[in-house]
C-alpha atoms as a PDB file:
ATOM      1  CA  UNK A   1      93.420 102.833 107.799  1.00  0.00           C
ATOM      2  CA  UNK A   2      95.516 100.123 106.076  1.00  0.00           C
ATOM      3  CA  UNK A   3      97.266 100.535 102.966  1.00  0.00           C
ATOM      4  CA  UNK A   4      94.867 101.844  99.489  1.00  0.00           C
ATOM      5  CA  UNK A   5      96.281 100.648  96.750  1.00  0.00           C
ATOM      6  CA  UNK A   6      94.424 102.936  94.221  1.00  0.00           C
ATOM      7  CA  UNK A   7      96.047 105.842  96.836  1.00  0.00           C
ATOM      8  CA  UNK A   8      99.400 104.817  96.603  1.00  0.00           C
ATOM      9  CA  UNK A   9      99.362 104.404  92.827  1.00  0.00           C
ATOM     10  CA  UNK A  10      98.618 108.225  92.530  1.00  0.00           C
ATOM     11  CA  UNK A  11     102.160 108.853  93.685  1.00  0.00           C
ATOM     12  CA  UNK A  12     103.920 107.037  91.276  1.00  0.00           C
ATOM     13  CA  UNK A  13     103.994 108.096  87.845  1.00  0.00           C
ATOM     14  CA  UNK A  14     102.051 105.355  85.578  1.00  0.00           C
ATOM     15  CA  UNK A  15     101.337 106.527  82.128  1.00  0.00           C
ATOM     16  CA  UNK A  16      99.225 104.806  79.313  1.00  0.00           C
ATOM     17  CA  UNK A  17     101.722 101.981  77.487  1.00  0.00           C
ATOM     18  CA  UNK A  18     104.167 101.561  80.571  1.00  0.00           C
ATOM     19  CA  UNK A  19     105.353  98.511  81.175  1.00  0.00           C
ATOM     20  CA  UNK A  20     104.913  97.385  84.768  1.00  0.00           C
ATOM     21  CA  UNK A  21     106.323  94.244  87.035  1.00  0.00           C
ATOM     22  CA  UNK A  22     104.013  93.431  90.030  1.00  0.00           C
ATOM     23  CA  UNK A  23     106.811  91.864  92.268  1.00  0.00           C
ATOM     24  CA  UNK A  24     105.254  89.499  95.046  1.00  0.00           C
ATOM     25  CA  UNK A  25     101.505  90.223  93.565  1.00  0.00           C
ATOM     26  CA  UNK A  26      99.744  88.106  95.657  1.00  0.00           C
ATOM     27  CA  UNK A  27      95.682  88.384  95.485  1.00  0.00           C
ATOM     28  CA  UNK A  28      96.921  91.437  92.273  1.00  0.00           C
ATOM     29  CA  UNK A  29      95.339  94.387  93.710  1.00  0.00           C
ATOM     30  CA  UNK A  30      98.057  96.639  92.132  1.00  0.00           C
ATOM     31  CA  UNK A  31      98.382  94.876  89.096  1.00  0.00           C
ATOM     32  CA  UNK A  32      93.857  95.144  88.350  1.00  0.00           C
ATOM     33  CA  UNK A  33      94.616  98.893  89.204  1.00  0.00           C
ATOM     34  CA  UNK A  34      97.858  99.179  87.074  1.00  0.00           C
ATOM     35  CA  UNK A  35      96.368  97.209  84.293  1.00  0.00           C
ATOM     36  CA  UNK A  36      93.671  99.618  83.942  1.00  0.00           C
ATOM     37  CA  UNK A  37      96.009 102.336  83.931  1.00  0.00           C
ATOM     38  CA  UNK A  38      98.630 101.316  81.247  1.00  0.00           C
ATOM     39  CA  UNK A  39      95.745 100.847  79.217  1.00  0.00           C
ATOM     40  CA  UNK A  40      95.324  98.156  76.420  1.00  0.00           C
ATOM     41  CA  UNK A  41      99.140  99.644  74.942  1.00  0.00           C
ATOM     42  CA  UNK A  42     100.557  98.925  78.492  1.00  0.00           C
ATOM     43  CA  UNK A  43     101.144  95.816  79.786  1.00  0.00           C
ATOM     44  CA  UNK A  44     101.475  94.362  83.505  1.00  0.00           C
ATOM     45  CA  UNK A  45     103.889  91.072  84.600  1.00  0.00           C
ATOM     46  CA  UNK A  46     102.016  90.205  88.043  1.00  0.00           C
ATOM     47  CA  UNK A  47     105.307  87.481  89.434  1.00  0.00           C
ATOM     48  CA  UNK A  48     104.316  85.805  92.083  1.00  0.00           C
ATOM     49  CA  UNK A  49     105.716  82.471  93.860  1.00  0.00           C
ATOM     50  CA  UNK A  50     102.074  80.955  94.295  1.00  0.00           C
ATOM     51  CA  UNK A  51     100.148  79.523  91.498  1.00  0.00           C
ATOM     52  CA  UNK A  52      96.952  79.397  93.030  1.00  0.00           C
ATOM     53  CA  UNK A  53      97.073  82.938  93.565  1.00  0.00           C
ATOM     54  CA  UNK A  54      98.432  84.009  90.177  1.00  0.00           C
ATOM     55  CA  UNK A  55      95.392  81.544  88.944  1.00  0.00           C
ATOM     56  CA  UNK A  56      92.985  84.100  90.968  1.00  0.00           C
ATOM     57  CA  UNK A  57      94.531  87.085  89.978  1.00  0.00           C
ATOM     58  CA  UNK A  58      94.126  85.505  86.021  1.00  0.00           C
ATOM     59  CA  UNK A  59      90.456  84.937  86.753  1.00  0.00           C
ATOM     60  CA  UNK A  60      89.610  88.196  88.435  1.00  0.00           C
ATOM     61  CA  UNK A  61      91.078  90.119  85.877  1.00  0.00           C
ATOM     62  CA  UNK A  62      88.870  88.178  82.905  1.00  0.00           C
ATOM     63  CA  UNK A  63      86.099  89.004  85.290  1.00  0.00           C
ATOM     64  CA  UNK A  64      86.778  92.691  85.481  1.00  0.00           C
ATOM     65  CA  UNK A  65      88.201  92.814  81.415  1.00  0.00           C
ATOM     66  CA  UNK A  66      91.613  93.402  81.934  1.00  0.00           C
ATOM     67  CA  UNK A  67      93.081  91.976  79.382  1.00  0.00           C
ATOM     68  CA  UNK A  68      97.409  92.893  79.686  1.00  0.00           C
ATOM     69  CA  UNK A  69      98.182  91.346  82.373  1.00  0.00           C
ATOM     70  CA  UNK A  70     100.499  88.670  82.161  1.00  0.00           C
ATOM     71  CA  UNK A  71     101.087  85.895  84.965  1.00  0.00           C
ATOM     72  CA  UNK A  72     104.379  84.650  85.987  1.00  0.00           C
ATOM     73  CA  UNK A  73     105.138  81.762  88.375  1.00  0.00           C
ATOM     74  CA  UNK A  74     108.812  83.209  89.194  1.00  0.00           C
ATOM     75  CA  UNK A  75     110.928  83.652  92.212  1.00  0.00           C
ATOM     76  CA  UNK A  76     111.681  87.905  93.154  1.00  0.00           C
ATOM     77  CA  UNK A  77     115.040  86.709  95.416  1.00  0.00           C
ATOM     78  CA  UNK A  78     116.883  85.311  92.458  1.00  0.00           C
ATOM     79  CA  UNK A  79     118.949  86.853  89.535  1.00  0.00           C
ATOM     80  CA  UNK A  80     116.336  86.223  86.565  1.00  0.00           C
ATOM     81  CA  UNK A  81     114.142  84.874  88.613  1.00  0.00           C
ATOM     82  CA  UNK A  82     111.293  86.844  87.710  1.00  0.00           C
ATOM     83  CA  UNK A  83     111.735  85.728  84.057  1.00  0.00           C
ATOM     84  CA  UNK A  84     111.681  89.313  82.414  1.00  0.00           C
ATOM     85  CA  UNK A  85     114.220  90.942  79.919  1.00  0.00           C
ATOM     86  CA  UNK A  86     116.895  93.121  81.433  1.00  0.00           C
ATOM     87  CA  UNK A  87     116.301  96.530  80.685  1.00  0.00           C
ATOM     88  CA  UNK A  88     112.225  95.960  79.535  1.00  0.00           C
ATOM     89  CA  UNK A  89     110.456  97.442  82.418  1.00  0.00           C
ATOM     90  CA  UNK A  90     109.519 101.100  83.292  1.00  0.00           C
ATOM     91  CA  UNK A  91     107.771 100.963  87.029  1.00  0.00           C
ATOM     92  CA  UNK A  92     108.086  98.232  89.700  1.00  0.00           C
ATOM     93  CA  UNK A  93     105.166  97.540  92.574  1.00  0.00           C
ATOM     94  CA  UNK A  94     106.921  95.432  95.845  1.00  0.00           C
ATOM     95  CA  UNK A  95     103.912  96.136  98.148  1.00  0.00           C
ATOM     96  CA  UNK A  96     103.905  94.382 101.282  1.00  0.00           C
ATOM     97  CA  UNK A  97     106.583  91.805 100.326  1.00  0.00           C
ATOM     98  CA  UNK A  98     109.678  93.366 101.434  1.00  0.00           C
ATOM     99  CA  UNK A  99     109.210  92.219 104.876  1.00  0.00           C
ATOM    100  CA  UNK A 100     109.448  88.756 104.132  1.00  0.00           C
ATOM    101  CA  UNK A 101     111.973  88.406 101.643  1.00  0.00           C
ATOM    102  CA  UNK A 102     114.963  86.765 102.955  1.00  0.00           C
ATOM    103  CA  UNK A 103     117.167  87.919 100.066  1.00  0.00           C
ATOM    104  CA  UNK A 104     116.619  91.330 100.416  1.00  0.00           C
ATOM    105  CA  UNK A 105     120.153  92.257  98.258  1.00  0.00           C
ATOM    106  CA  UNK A 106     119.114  89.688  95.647  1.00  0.00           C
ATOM    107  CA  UNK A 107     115.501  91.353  95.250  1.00  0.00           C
ATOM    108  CA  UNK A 108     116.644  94.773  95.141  1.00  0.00           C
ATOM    109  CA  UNK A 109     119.568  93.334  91.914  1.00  0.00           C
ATOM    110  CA  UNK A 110     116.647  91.810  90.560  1.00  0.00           C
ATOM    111  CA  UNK A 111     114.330  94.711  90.318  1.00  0.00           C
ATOM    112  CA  UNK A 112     117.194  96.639  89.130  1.00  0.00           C
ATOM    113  CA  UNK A 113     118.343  94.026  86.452  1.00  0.00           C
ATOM    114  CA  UNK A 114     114.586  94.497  84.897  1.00  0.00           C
ATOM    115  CA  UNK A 115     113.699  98.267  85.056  1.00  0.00           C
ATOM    116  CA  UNK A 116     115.223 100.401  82.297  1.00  0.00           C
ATOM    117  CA  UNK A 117     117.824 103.142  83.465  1.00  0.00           C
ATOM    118  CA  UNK A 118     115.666 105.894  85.079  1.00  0.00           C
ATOM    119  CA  UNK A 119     112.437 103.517  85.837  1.00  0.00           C
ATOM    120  CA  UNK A 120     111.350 103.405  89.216  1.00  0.00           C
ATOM    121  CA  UNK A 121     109.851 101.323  92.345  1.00  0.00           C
ATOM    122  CA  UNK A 122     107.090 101.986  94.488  1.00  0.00           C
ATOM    123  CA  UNK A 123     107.731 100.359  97.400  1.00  0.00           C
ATOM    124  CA  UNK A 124     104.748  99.705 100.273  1.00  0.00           C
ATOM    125  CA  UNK A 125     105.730  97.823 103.110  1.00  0.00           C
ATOM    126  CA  UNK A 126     104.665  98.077 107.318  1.00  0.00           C
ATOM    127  CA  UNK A 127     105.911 100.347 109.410  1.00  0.00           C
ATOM    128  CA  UNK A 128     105.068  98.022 112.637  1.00  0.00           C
ATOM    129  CA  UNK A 129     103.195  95.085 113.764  1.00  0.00           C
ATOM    130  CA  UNK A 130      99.975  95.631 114.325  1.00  0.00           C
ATOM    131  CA  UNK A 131      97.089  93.928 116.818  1.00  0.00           C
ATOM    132  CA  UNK A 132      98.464  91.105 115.076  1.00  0.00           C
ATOM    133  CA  UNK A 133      97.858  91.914 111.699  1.00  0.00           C
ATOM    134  CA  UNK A 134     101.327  92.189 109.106  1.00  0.00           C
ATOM    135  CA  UNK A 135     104.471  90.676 109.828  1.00  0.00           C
ATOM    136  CA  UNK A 136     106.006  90.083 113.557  1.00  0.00           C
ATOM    137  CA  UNK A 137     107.703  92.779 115.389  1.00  0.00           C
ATOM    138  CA  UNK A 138     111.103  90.861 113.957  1.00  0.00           C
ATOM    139  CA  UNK A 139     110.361  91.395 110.426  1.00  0.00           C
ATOM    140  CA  UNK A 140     109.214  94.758 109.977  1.00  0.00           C
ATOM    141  CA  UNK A 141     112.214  96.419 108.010  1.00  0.00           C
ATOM    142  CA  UNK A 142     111.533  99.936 108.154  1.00  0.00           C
ATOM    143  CA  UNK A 143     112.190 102.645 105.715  1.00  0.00           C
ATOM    144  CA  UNK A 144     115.179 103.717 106.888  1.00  0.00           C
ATOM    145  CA  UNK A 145     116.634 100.541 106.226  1.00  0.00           C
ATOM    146  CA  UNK A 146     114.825  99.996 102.707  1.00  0.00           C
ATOM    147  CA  UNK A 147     116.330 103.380 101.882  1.00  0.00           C
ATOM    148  CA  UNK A 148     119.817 102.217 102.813  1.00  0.00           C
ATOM    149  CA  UNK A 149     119.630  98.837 101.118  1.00  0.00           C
ATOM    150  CA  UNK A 150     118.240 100.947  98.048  1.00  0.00           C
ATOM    151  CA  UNK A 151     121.096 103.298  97.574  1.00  0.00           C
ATOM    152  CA  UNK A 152     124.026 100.878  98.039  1.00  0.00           C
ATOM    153  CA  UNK A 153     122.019  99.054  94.952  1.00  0.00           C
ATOM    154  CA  UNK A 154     122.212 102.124  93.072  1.00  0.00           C
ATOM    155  CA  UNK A 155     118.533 103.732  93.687  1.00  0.00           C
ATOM    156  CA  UNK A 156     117.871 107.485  94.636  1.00  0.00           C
ATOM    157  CA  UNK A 157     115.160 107.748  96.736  1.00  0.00           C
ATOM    158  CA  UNK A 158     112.451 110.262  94.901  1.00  0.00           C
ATOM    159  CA  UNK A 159     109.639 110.478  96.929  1.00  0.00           C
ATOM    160  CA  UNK A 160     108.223 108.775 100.678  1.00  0.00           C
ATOM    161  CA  UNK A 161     105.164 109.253 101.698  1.00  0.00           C
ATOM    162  CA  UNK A 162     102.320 107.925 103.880  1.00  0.00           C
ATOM    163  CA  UNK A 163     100.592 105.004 102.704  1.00  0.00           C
ATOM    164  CA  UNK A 164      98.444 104.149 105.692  1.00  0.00           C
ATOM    165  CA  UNK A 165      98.396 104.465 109.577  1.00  0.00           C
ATOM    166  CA  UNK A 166     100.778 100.859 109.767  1.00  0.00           C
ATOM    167  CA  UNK A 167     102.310 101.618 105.931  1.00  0.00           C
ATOM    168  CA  UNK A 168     105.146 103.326 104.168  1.00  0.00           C
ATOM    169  CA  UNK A 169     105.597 104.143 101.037  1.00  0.00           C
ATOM    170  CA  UNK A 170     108.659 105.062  99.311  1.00  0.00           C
ATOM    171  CA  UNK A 171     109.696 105.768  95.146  1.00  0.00           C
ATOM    172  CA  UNK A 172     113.064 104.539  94.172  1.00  0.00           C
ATOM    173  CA  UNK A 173     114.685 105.725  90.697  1.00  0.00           C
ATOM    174  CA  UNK A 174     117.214 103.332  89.016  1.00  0.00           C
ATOM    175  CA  UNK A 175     120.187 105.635  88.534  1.00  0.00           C
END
């Protein structure tokens, strides 16, 4: 089975008025889910690179009457770059991006620059290469490396677990 969203959201700990940053949202499968979750108090920043999909994700959530979540055309790699205060964020998703960012130090400053002290990231990325499906054999970065590059950004790794037969899934703290 690949990766369930809805699954891996019921290991993090989301509660009603959170603020939460989509990093890399893509089609914004998380940040539907997580929008629902926060609740009308809460609010979700779904930061994605491409407009066309954050114009999708804007659409599908009208559709579905989610109404708090907020679309930003913003690079993840760079300092700022997602366009959110320092300090004004309480979870971070990064699913399935990982892989393919080529500034993986810069990201991991940049998620840390936005969550508050104590917020955390749920990280989802692939554990291989699959019948080609996910990234190439080259780019997988596996969790043992995530966790490393983590810590030395001053993380503490909380919680991995499985998020699908070609996923992992691990919960980051910002110490």
């Amino acid at each position: 089975m690949f990766s369930d969203p809805d699954s891996n959201l019921n290991q993090f700990d989301i509660k009603d008025g959170m603020h939460v940053a989509d990093l890399g949202a893509g089609s914004g499968f998380y940040s539907i889910l997580v929008g629902k979750r926060v609740g009308p108090s809460g609010r979700v920043y779904a930061v994605d690179v491409q407009k066309d999909l954050l114009e999708r994700l804007k659409k599908v959530a009208n559709k579905e009457h989610v109404f708090n979540i907020e679309v930003i055309w913003g690079d993840i790699e760079k300092l700022g770059g997602t366009k959110l205060r320092e300090g004004s964020i309480d979870r971070v998703i990064a699913s399935n991006v990982l892989f393919q960012v080529e500034h993986k130090k810069d990201f991991c400053i940049e998620m840390k620059r936005i969550l508050k002290p104590g917020g955390k990231v749920l990280l989802v990325d692939w554990l291989d290469s699959y019948a080609g499906m996910g990234p190439a054999a080259s780019s997988v970065f596996l969790p043992a490396q995530a966790e490393d590059l983590f810590e030395k950004e001053g993380f503490k790794l909380e919680k991995d677990f499985s998020a699908g037969d070609h996923h992992y899934g691990l919960i980051f703290v910002r110490q």
